[in-house]
C-alpha atoms as a PDB file:
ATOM      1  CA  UNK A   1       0.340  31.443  -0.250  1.00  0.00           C
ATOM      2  CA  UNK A   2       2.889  33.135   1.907  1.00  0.00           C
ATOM      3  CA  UNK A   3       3.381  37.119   1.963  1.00  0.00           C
ATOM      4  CA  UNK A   4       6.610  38.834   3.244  1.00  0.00           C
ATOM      5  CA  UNK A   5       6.102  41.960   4.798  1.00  0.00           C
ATOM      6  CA  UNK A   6       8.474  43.897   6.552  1.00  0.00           C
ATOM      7  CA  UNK A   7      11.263  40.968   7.992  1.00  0.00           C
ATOM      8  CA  UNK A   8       8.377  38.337   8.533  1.00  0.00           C
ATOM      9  CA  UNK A   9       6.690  35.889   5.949  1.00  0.00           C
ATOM     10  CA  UNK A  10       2.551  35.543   7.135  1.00  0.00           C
ATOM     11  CA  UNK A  11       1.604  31.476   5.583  1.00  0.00           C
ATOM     12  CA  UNK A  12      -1.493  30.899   4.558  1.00  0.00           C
ATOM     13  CA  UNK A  13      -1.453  27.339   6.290  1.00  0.00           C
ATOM     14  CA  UNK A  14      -0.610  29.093   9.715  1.00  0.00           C
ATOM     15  CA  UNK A  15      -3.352  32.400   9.931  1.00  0.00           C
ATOM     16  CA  UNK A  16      -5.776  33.749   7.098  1.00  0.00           C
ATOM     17  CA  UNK A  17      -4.236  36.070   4.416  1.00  0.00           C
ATOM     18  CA  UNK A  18      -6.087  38.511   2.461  1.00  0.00           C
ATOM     19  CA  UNK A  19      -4.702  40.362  -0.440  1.00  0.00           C
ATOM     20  CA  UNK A  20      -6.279  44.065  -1.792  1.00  0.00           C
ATOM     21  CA  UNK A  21      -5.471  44.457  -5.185  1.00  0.00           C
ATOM     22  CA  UNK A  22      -6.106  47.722  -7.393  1.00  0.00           C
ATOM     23  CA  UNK A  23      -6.817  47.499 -10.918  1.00  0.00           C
ATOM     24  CA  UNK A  24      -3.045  48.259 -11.613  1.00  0.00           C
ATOM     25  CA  UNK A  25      -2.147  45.196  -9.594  1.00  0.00           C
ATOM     26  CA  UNK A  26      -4.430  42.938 -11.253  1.00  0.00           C
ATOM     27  CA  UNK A  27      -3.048  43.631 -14.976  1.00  0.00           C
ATOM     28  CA  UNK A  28       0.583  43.211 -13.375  1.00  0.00           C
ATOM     29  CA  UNK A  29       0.144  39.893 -11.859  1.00  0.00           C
ATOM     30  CA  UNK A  30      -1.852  38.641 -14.879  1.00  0.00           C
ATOM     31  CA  UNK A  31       0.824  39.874 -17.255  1.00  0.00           C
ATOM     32  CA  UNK A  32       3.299  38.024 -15.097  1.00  0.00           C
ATOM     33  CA  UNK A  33       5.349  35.023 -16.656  1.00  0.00           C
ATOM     34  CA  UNK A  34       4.033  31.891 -16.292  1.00  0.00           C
ATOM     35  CA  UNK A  35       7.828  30.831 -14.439  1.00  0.00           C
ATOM     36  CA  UNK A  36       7.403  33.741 -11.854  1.00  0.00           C
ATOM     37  CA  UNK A  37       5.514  33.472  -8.683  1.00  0.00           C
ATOM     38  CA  UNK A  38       6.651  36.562  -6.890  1.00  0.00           C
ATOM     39  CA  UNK A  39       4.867  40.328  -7.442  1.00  0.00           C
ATOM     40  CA  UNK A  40       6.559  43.138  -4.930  1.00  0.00           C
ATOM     41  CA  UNK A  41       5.376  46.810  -4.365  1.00  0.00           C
ATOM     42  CA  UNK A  42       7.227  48.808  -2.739  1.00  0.00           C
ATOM     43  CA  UNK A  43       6.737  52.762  -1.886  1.00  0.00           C
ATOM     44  CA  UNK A  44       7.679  55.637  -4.274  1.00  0.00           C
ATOM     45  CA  UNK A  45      11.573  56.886  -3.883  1.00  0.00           C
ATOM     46  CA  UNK A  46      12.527  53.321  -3.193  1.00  0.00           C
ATOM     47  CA  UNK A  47      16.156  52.816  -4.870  1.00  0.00           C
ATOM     48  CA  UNK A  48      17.081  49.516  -6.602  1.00  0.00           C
ATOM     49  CA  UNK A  49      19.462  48.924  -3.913  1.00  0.00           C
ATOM     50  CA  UNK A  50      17.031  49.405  -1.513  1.00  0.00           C
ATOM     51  CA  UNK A  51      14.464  46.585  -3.317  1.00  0.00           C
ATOM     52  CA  UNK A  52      17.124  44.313  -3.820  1.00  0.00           C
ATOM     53  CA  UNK A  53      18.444  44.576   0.169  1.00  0.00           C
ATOM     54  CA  UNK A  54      14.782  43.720   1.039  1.00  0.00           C
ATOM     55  CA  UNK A  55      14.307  40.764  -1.222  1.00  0.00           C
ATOM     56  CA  UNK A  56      17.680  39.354  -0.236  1.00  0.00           C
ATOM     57  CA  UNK A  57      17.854  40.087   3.177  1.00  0.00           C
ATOM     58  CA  UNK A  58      17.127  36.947   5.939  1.00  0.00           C
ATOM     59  CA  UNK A  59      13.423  36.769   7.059  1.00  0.00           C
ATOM     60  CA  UNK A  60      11.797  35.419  10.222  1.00  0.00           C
ATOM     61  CA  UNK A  61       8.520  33.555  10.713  1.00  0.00           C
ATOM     62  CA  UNK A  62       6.157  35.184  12.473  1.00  0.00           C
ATOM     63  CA  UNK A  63       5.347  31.904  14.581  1.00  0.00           C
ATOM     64  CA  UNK A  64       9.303  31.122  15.736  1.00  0.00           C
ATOM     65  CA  UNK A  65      10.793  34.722  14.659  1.00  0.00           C
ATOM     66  CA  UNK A  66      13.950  32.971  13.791  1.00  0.00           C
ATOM     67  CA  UNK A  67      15.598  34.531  11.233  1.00  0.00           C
ATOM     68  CA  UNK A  68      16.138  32.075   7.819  1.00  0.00           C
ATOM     69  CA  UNK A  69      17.486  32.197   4.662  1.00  0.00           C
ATOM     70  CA  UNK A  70      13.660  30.615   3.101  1.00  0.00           C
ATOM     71  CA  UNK A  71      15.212  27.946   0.751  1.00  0.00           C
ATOM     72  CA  UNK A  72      11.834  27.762  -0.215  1.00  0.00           C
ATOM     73  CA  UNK A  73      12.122  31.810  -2.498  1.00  0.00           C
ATOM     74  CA  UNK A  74      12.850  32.074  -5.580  1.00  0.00           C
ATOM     75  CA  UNK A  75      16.074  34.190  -6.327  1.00  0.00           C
ATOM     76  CA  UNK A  76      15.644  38.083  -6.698  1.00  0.00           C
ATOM     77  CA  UNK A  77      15.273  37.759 -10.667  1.00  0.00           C
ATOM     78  CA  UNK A  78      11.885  35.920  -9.889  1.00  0.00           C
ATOM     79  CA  UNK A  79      10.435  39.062  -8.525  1.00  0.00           C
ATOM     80  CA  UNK A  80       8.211  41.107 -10.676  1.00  0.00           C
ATOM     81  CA  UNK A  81       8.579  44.829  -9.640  1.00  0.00           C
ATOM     82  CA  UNK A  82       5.667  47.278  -9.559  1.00  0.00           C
ATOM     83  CA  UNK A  83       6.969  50.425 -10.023  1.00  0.00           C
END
C-alpha cells in the first residue's frame, strides 16, 4: 500500500501505514470498481483544477525526496473522488 499525501508517497514496505476510515469512506471504497485502486479526499472548496493539479503533479519519496513522475500510478481517471 502506498499513500500520497501532500508531495510525498509514505510505502507500506518502507514505515507502517495506518488508514482511519469513516463510515462514508468505507461504502466509497467498497462501491469502487473492481479496475480502480485509487480513493482521494480532498477538503471542501477544492476546485477540479485544483484535484487534478494534485493528482498529476510530480511526487517525491519520503526516503530520497527526489521528485518522480511514479510510473507505478494509475492515470487521473483511476481516481475515485470523495466529494
Amino acid at each position: 500500500m502506498k499513500v500520497k499525501i501532500g508531495n510525498k508517497i509514505h510505502d507500506a514496505e518502507n514505515e507502517p501505514i495506518v488508514i482511519i476510515l469513516n463510515q462514508s469512506d468505507k461504502d466509497n471504497i467498497s462501491n469502487m470498481h473492481p479496475d480502480k485502486f485509487k480513493y482521494i479526499c480532498f477538503p471542501n472548496g477544492m476546485d477540479a483544477d485544483e484535484i487534478r493539479k494534485f493528482i498529476d503533479e510530480p511526487i517525491s519519496t519520503k526516503s530520497s525526496g527526489d521528485f518522480r513522475d511514479d510510473s507505478n500510478m494509475e492515470s487521473q481517471q483511476d481516481y475515485f473522488c470523495k466529494k
